[in-house]
N, C-alpha and C. Protein backbone atom coordinates (compact mmCIF):
# COMPACT_ATOMS: atom_id res chain seq x y z
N UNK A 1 126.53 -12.45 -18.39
CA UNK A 1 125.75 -12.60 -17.17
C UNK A 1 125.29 -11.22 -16.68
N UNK A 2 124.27 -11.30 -15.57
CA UNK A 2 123.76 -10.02 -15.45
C UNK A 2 123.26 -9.32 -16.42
N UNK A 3 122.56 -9.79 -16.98
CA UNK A 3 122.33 -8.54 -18.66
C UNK A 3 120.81 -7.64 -18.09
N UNK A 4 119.68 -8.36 -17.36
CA UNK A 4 118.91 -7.82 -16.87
C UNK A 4 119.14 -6.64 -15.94
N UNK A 5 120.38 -6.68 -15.03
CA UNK A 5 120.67 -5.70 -14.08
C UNK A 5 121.56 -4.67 -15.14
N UNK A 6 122.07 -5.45 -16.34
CA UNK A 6 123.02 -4.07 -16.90
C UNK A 6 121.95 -3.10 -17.10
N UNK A 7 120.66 -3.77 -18.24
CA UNK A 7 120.05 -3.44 -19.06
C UNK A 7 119.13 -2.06 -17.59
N UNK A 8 118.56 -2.98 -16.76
CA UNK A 8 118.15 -1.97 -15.57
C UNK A 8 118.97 -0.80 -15.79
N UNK A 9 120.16 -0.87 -15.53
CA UNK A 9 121.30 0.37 -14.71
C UNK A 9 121.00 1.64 -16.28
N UNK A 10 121.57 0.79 -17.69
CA UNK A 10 121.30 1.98 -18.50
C UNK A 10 120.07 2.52 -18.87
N UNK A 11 118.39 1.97 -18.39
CA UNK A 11 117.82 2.29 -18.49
C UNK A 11 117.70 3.84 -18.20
N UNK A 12 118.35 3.64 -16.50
CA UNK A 12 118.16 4.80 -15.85
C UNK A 12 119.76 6.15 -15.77
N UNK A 13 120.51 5.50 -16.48
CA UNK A 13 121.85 6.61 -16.68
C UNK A 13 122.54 6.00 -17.82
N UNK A 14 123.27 6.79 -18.80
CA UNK A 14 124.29 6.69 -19.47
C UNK A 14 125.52 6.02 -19.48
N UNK A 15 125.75 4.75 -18.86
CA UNK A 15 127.40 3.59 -18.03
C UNK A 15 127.78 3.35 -19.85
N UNK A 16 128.91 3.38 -19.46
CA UNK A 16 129.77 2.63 -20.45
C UNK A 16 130.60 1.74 -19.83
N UNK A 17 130.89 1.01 -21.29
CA UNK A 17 130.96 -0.82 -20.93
C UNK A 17 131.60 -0.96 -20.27
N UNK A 18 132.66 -0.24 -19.99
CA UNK A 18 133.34 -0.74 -18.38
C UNK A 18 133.39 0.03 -17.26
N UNK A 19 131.92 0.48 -16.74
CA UNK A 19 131.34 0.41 -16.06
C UNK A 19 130.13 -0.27 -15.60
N UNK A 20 129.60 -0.83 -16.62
CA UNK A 20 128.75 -1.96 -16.50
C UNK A 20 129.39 -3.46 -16.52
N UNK A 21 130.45 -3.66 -17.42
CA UNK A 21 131.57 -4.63 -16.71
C UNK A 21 131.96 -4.99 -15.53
N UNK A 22 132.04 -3.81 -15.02
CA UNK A 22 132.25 -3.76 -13.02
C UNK A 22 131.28 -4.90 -12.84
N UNK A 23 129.79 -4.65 -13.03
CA UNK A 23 129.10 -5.62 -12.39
C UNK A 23 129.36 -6.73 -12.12
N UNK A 24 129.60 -7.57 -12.88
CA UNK A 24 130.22 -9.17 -13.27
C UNK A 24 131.01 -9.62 -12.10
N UNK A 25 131.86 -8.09 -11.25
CA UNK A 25 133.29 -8.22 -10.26
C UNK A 25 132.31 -7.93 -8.93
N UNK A 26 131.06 -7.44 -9.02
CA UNK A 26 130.58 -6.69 -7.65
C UNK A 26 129.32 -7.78 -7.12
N UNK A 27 128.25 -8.56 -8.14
CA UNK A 27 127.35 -8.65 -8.20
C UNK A 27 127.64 -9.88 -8.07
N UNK A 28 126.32 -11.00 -7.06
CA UNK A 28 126.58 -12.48 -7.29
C UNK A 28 125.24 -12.83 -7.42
N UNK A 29 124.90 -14.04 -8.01
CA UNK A 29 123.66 -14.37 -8.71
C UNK A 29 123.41 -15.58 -7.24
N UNK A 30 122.25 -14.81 -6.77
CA UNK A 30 121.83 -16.25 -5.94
C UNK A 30 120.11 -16.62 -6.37
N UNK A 31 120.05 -17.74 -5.78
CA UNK A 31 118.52 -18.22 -6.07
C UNK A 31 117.94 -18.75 -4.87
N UNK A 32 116.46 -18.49 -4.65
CA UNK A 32 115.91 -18.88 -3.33
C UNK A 32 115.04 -19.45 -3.57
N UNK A 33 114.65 -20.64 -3.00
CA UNK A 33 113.29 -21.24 -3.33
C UNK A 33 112.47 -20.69 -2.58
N UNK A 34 111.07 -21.77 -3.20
CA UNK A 34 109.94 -21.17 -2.65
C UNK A 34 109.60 -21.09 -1.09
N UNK A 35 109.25 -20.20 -0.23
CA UNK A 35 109.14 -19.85 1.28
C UNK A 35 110.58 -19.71 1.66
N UNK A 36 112.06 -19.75 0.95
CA UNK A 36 112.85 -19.57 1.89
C UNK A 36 113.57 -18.10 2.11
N UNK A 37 114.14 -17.86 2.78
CA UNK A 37 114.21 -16.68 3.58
C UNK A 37 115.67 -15.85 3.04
N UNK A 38 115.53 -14.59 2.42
CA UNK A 38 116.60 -13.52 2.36
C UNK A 38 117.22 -13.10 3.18
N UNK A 39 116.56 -13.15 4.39
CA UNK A 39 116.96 -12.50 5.59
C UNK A 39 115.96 -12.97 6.33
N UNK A 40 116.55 -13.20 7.69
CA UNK A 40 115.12 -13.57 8.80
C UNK A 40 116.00 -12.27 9.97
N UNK A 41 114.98 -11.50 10.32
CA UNK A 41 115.12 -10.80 11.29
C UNK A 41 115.31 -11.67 12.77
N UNK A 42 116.31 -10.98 13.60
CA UNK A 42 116.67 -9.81 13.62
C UNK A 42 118.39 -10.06 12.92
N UNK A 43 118.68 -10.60 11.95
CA UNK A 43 119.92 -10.75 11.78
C UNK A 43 120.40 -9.49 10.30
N UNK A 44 121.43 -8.81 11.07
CA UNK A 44 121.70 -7.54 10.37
C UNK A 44 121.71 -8.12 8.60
N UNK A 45 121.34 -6.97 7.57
CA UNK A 45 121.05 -7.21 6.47
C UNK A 45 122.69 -6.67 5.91
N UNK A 46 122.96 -8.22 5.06
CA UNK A 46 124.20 -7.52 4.61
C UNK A 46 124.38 -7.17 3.16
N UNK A 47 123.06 -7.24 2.47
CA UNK A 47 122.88 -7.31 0.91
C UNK A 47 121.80 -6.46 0.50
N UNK A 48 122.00 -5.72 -0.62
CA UNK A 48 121.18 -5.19 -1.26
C UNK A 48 121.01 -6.25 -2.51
N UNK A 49 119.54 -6.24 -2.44
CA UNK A 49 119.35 -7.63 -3.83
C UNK A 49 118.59 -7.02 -4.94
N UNK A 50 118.74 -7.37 -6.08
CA UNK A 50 117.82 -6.89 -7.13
C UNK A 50 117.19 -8.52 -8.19
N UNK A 51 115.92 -8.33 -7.97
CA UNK A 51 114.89 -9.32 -7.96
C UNK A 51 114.68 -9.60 -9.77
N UNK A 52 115.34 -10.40 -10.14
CA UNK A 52 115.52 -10.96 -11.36
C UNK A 52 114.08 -11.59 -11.83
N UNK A 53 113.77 -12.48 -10.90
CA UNK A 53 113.15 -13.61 -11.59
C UNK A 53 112.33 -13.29 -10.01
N UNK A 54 110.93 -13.90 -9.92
CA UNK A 54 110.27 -14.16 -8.59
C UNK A 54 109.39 -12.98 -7.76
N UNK A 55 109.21 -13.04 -6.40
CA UNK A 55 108.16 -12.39 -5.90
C UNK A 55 108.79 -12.55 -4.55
N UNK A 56 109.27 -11.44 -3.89
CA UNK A 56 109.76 -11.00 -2.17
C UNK A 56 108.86 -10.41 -1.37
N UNK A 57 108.14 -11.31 -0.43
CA UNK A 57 107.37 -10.57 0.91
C UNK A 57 108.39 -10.25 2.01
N UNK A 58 108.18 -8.89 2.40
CA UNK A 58 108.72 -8.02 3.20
C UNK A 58 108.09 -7.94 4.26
N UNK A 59 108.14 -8.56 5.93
CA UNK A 59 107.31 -8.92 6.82
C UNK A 59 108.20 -8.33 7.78
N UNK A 60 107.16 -7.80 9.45
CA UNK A 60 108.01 -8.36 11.01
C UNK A 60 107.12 -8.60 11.26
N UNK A 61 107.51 -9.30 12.39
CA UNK A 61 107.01 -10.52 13.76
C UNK A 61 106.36 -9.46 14.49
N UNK A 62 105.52 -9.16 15.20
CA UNK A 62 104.81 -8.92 16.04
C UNK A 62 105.33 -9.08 17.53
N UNK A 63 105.52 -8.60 18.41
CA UNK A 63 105.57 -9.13 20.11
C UNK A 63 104.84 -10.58 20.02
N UNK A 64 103.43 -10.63 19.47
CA UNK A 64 102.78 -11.50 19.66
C UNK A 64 102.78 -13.03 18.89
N UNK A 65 103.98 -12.78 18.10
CA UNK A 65 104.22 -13.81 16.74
C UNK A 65 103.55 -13.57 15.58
N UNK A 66 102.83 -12.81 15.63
CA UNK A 66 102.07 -12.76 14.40
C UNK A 66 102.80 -11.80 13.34
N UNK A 67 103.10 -12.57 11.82
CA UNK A 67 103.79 -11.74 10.53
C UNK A 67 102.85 -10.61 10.56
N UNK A 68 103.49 -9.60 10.32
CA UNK A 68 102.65 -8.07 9.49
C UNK A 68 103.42 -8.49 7.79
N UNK A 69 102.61 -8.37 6.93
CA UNK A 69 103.34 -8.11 5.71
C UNK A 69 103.18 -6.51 5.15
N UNK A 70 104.65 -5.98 5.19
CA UNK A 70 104.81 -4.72 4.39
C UNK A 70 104.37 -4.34 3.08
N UNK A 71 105.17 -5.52 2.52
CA UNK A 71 105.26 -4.77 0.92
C UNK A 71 105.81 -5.97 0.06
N UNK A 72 105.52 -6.22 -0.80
CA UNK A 72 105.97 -6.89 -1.70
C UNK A 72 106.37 -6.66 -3.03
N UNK A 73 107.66 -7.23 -3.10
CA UNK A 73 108.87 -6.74 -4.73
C UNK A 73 108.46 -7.69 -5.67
N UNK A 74 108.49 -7.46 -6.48
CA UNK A 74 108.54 -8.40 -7.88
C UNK A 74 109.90 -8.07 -8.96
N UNK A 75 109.78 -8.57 -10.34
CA UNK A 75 110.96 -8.30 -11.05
C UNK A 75 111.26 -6.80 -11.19
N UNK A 76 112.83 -6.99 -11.43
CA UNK A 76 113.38 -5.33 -11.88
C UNK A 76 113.22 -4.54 -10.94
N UNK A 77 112.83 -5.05 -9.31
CA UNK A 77 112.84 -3.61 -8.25
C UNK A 77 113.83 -4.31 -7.27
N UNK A 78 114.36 -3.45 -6.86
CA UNK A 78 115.49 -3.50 -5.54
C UNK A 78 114.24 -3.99 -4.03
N UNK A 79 115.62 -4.51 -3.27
CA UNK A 79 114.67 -4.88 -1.85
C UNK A 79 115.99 -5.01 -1.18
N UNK A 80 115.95 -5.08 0.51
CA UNK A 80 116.77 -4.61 1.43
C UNK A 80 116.22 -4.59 2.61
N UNK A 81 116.54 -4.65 3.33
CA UNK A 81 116.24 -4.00 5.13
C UNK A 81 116.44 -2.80 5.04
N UNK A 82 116.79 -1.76 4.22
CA UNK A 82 117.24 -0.49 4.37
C UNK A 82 118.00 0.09 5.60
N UNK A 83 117.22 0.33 6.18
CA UNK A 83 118.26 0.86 8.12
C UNK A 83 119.17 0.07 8.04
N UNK A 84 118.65 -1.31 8.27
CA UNK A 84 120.21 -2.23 8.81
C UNK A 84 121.17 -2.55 7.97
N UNK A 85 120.95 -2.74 6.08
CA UNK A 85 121.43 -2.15 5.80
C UNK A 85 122.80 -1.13 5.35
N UNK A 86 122.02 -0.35 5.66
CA UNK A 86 122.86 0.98 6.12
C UNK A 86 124.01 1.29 7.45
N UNK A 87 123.14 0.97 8.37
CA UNK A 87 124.12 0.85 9.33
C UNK A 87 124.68 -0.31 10.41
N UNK A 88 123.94 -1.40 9.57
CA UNK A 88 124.64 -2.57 9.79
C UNK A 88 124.11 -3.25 11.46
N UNK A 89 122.70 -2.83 12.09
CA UNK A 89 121.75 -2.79 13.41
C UNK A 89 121.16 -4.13 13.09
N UNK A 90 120.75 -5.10 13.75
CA UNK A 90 119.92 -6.03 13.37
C UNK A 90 118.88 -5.56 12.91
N UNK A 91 118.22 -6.47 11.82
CA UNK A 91 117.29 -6.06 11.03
C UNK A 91 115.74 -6.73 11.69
N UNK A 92 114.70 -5.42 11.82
CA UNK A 92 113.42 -5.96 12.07
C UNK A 92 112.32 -6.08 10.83
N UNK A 93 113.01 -6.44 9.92
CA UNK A 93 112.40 -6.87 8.81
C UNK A 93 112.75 -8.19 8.23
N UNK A 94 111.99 -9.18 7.94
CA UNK A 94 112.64 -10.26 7.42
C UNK A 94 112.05 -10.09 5.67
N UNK A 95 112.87 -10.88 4.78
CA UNK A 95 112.39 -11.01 3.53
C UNK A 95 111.98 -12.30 3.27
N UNK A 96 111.14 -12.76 2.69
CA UNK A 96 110.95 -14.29 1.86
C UNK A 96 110.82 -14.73 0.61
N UNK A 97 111.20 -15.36 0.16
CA UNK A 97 110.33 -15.77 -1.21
C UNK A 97 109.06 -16.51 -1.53
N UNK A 98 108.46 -15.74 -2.11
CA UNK A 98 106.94 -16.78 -1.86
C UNK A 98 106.76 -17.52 -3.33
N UNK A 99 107.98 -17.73 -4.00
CA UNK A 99 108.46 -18.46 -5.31
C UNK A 99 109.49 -18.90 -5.40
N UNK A 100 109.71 -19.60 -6.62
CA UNK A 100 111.43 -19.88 -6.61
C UNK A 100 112.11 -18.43 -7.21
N UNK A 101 112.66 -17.95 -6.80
CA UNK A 101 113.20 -16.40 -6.58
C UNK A 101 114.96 -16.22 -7.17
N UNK A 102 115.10 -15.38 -8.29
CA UNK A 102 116.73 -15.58 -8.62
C UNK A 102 116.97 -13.92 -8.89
N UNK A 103 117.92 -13.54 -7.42
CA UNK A 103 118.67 -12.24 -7.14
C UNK A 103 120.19 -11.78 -7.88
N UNK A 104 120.69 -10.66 -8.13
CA UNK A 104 121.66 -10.39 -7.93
C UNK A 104 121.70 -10.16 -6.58
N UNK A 105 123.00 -9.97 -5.71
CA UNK A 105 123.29 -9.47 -4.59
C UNK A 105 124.52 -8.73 -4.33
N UNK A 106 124.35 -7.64 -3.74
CA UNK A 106 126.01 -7.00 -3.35
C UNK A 106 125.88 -6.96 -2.28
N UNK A 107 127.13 -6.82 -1.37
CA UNK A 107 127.30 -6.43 0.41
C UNK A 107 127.53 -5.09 -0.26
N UNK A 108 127.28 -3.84 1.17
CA UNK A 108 127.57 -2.98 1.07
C UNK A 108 129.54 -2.64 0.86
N UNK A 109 130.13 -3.80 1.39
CA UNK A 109 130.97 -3.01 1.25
C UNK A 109 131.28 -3.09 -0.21
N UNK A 110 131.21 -3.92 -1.24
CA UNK A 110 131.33 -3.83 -2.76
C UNK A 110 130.46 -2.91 -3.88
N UNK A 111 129.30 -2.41 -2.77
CA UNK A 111 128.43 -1.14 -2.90
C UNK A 111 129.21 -0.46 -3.21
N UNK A 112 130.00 0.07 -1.79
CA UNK A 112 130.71 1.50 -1.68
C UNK A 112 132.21 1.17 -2.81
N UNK A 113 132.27 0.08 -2.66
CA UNK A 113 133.80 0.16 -3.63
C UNK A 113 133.40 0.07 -5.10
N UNK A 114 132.02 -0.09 -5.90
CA UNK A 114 131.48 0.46 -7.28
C UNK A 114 131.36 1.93 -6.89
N UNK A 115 130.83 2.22 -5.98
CA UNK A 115 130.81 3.58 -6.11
C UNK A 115 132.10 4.61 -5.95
N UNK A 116 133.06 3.88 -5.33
CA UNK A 116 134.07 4.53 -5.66
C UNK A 116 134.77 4.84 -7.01
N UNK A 117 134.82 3.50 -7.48
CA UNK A 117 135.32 3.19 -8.67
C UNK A 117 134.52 3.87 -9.95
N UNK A 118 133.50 3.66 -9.85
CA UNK A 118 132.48 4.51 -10.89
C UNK A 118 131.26 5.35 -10.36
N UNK A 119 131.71 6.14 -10.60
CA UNK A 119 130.91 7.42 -9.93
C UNK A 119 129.16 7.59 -10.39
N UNK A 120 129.69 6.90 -11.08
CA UNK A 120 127.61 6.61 -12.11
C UNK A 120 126.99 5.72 -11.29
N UNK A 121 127.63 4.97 -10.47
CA UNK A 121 126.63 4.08 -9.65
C UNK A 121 126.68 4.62 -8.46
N UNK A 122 127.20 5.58 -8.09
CA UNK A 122 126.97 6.32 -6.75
C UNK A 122 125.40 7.19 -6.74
N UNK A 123 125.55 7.96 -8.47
CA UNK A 123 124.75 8.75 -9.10
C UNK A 123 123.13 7.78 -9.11
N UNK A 124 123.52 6.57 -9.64
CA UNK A 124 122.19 5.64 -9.57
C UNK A 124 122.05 4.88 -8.18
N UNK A 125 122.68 4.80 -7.25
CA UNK A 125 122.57 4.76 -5.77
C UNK A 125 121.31 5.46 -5.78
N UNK A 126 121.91 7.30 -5.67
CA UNK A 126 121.19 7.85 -4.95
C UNK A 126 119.45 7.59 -5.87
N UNK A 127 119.56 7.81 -6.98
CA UNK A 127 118.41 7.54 -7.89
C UNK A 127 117.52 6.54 -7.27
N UNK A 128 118.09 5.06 -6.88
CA UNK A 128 117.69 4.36 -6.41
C UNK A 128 116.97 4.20 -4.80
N UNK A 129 117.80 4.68 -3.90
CA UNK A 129 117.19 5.59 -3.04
C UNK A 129 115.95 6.03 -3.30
N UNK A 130 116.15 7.26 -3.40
CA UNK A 130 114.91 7.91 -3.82
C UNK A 130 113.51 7.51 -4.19
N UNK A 131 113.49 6.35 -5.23
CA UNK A 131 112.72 5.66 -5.51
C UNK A 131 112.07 4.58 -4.51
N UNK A 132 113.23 4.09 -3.96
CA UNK A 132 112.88 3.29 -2.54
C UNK A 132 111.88 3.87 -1.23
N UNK A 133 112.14 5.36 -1.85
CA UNK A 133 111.38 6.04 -0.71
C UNK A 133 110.61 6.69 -0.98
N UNK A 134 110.07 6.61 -2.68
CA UNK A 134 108.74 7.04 -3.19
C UNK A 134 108.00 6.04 -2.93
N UNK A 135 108.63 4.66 -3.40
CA UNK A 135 107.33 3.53 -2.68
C UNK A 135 106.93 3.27 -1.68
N UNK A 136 107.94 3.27 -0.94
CA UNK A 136 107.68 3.55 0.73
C UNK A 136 106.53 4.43 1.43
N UNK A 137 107.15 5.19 0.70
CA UNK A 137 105.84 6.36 1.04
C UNK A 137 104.42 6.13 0.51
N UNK A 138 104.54 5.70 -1.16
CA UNK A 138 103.40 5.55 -1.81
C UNK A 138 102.53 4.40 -1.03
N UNK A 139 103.12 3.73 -0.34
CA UNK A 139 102.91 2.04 0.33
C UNK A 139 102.08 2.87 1.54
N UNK A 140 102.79 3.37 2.41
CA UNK A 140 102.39 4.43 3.60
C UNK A 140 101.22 4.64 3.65
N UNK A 141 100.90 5.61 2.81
CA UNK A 141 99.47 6.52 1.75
C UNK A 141 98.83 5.65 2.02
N UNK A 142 98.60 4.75 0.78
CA UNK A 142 97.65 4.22 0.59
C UNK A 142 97.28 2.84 1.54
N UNK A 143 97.81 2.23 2.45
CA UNK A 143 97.43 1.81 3.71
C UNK A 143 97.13 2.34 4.97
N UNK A 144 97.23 3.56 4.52
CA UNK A 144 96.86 4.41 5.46
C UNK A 144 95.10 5.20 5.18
N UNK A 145 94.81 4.52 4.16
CA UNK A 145 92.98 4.73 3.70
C UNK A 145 92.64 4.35 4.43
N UNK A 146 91.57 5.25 5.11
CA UNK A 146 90.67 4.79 5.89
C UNK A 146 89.73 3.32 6.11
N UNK A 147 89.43 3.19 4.75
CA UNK A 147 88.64 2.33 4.78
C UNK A 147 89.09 0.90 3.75
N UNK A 148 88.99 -0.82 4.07
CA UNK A 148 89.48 -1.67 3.78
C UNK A 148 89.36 -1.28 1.99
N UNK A 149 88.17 -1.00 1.46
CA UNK A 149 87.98 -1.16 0.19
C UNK A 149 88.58 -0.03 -0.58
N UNK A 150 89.19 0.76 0.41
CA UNK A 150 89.90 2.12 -0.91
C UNK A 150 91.27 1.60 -1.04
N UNK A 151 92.13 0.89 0.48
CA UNK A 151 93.34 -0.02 0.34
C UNK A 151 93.35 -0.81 -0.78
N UNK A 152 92.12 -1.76 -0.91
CA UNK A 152 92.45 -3.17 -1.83
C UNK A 152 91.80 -2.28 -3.13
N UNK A 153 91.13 -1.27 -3.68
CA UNK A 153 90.86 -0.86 -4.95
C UNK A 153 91.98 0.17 -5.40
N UNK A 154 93.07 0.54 -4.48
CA UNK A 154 94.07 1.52 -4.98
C UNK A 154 95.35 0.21 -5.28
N UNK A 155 95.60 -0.99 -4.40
CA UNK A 155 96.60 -2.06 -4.69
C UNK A 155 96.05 -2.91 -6.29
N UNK A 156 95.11 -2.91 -6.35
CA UNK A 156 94.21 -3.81 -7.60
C UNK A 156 94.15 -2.50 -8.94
N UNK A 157 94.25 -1.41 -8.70
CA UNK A 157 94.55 -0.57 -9.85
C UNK A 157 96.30 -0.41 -9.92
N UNK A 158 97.22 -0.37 -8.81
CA UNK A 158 98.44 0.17 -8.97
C UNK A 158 99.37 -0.73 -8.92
N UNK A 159 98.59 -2.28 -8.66
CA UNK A 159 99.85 -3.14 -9.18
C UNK A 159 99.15 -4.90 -8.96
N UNK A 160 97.96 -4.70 -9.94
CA UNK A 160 97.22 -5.90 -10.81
C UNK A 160 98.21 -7.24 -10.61
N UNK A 161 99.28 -7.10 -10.28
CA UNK A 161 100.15 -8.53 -11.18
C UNK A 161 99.75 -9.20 -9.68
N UNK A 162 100.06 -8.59 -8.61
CA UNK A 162 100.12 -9.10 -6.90
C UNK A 162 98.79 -10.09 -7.02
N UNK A 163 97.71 -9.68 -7.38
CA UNK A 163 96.89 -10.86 -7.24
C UNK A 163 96.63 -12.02 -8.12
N UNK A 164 97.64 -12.00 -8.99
CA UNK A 164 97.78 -13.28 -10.16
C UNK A 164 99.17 -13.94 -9.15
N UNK A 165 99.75 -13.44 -8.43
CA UNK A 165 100.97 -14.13 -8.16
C UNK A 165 101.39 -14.36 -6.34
N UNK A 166 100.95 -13.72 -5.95
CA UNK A 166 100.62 -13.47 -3.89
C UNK A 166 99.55 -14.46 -3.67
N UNK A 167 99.89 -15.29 -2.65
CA UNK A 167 98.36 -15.87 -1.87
C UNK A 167 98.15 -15.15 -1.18
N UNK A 168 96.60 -15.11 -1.13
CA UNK A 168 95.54 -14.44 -0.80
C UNK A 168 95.79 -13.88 0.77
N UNK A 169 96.35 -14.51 1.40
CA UNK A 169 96.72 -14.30 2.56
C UNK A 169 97.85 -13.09 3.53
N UNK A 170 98.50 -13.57 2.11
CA UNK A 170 99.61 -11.69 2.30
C UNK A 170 99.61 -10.80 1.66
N UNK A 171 98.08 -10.62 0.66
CA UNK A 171 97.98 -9.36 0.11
C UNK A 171 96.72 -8.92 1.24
N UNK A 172 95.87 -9.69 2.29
CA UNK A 172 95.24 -9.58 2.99
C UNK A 172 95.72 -8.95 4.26
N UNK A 173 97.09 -9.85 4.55
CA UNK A 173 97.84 -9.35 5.83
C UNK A 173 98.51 -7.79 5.47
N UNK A 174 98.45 -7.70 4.15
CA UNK A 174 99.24 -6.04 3.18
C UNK A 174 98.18 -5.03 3.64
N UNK A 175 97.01 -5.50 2.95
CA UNK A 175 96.00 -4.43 3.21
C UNK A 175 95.09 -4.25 4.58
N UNK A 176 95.71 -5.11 5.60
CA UNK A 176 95.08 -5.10 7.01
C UNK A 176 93.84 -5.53 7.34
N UNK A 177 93.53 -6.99 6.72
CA UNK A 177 92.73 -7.14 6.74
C UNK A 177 92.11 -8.61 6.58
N UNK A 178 91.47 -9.75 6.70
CA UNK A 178 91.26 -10.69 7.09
C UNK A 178 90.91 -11.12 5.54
N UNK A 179 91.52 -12.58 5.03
CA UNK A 179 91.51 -13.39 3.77
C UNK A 179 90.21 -13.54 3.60
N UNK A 180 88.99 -13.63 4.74
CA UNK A 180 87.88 -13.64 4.20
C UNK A 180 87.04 -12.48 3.48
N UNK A 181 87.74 -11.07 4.31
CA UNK A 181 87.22 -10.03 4.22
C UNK A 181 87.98 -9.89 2.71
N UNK A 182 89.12 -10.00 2.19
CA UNK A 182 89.13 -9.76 0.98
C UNK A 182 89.08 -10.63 0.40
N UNK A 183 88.21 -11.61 0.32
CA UNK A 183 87.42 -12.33 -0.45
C UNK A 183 85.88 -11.98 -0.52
N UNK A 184 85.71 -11.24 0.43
CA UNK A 184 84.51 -10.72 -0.07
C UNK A 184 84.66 -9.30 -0.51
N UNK A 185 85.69 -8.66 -0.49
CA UNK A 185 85.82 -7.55 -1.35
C UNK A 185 85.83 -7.83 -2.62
N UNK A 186 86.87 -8.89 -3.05
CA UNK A 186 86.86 -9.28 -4.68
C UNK A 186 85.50 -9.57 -4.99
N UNK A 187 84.76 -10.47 -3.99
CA UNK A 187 83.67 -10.72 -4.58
C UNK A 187 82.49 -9.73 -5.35
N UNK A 188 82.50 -7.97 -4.52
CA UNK A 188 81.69 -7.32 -4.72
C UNK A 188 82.58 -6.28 -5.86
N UNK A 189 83.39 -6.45 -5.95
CA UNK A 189 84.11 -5.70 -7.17
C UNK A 189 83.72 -6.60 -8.42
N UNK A 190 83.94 -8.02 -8.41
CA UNK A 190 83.12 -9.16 -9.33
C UNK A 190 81.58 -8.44 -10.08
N UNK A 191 81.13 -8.09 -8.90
CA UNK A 191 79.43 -7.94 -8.71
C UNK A 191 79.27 -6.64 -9.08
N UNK A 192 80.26 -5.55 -8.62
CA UNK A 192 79.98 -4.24 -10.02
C UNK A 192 80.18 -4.30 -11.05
N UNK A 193 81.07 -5.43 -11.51
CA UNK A 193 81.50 -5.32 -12.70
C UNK A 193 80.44 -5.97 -14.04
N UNK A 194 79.88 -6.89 -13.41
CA UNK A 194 79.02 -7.83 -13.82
C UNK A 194 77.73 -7.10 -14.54
């Protein structure tokens, strides 16, 4: 079991087998159907999940009710509330599945007790980190383009799969911008291409 998350971990460091054994004792396999919820804010996040199978929208509520969508995970990437998390604050992020969705999951505290126990997953912690906060950032950037069509032509070059697998609606609410309006963006990207 777990062979996808082993196979992940030695991608990125050197574990031997019983340290990748650990997993089996730390890690629990859950599954979410389609629209149901990882977390609904504001209820503190007690899991770090790694996305096996499926597709995670990363949203908050608005004052006004209205979802913002952040960011969206697909296979082989980590997802979290991060802050809460960490320090255990209610979380203003909720997660969903917008598929039938199948996670590993750890609580932090079986986090910190692999990382005690094997010091290579403290080492790929921080690795992991890091990475969490290159996309973050990279996410930042590039919604932060000025203009609707440099957002949806930098998401449509840097991660193609989102519009074979996202409705149209939360890669719209991603790039700030109205389902019609990027429907008529696709349309005129259609129309250069043509």
């Amino acid at each position: 079991m777990f062979d996808s998350l082993k196979k992940h971990f030695q991608q990125a460091l050197p574990f031997t087998e019983e340290e990748l054994n650990a997993v089996d004792q730390y890690f629990t396999e859950r599954v979410f159907g389609k629209k149901e919820m990882l977390l609904q804010a504001p209820q503190p996040c007690k899991h770090l999940f790694f996305i096996v199978k499926g597709c995670v929208r990363h949203f908050h509520t608005k004052d006004d009710g209205n979802e913002k969508t952040c960011d969206i995970s697909l296979e082989n990437q980590w997802t979290t509330a991060f802050m809460s998390f960490n320090n255990g604050s209610p979380s203003n992020l909720s997660l969903q599945a917008l598929e039938e969705t199948t996670v590993y999951s750890i609580t932090k505290e079986n986090l910190f007790a692999l990382y005690t126990k094997h010091h290579n997953f403290e080492t790929f912690g921080r690795l992991m980190a890091e990475q969490i906060l290159q996309r973050a950032t990279d996410t930042a950037m590039y919604l932060a383009a000025d203009k609707p069509e440099e957002r949806f032509q930098h998401l449509l070059r840097s991660r193609p799969e989102l519009f074979q697998r996202v409705p149209q609606k939360y890669i719209a609410n991603l790039l700030g911008i109205s389902p019609e309006s990027l429907s008529r963006l696709q349309k005129r990207m259609h129309t250069k291409k043509s």
